[in-house]
Protein backbone atom coordinates (compact mmCIF):
# COMPACT_ATOMS: atom_id res chain seq x y z
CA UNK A 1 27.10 63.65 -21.03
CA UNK A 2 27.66 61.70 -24.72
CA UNK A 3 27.61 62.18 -27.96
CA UNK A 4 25.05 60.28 -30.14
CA UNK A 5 26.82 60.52 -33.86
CA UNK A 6 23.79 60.06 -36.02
CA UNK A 7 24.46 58.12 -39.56
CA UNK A 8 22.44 61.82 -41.28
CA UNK A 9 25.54 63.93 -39.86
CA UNK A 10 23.56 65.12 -36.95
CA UNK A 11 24.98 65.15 -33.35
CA UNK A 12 22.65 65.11 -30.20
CA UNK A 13 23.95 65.87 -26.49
CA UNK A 14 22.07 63.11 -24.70
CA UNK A 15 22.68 61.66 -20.83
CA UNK A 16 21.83 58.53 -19.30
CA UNK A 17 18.01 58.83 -17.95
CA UNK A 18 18.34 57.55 -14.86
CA UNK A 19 21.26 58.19 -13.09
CA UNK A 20 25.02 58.44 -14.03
CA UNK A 21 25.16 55.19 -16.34
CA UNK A 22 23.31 54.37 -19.53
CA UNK A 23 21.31 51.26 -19.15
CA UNK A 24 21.91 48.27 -22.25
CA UNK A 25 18.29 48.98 -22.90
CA UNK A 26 18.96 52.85 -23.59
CA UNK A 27 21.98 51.90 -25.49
CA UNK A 28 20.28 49.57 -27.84
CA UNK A 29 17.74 52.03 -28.52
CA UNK A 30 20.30 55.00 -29.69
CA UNK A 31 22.12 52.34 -31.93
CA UNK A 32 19.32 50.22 -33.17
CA UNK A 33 19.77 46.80 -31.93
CA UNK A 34 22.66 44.68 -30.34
CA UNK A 35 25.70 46.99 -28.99
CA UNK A 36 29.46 46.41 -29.42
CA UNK A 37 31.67 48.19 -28.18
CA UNK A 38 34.69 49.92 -29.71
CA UNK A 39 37.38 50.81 -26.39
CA UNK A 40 39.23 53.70 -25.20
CA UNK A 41 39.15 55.93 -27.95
CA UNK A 42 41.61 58.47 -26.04
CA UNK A 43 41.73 55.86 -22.35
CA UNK A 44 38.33 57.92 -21.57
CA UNK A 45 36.16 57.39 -23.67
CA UNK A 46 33.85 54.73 -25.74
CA UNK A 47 32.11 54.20 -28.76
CA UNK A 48 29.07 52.05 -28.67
CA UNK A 49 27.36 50.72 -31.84
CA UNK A 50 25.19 48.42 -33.37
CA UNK A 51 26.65 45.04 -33.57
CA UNK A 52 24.62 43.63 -36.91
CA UNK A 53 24.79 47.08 -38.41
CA UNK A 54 27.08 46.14 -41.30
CA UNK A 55 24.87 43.14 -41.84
CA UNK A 56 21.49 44.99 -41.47
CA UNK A 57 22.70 47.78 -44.37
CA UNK A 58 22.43 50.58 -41.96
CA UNK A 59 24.17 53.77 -43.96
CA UNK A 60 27.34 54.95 -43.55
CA UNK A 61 28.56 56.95 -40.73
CA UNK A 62 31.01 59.65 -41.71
CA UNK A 63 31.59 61.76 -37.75
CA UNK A 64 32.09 57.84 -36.13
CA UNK A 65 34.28 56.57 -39.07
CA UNK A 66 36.38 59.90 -39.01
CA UNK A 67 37.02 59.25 -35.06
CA UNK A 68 37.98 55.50 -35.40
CA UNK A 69 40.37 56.23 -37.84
CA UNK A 70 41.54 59.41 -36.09
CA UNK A 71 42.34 56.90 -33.46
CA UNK A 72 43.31 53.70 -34.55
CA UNK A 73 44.59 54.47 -38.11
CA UNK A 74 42.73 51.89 -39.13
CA UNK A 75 40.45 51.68 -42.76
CA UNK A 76 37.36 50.57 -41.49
CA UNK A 77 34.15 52.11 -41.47
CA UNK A 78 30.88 52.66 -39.04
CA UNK A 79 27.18 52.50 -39.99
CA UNK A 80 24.27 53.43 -38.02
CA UNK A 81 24.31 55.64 -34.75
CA UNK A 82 27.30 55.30 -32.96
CA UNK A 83 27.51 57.05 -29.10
CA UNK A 84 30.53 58.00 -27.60
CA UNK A 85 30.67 58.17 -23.97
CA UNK A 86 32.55 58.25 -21.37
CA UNK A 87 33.74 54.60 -19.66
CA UNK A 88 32.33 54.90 -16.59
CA UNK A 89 29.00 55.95 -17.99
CA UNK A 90 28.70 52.08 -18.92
CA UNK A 91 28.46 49.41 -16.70
């Protein structure tokens, strides 16, 4: 079970399709394009988004930003969908 973080403040319960891991075409599709990944936000879990977001002008993402900096204290910000899952849900 993860958590897609949509950019319009909406959160989805969503699961991998087949089987226990999400597939890089599944992931792509929730984030819009290329994935990167942003580890262990608490040694469990992952945040996946899109790679060219920034670049593409995808809008702001308040719920992701708010967990990265909950995490790494650090003043950056998401855009786009961002999923958080657990590691071994990606392989």
């Amino acid at each position: 079970m993860a958590e897609l973080l949509k950019a319009s403040g909406d959160i989805k319960i969503v699961n991998p399709k087949e089987g226990k891991t999400f597939s890089l075409k599944e992931l792509q599709e929730y984030v819009g394009g290329f994935i990167e990944t942003i580890s262990s936000l608490d040694g469990n879990h992952i945040m996946v988004v899109n790679e060219e977001g920034k670049l593409m002008g995808l809008p702001f993402n308040y719920c992701a930003t708010i967990r990265l900096i909950n995490k790494f204290s650090k003043m950056d910000h998401i855009v786009g969908d961002a999923l958080i899952c657990r590691c071994n849900e990606i392989e």
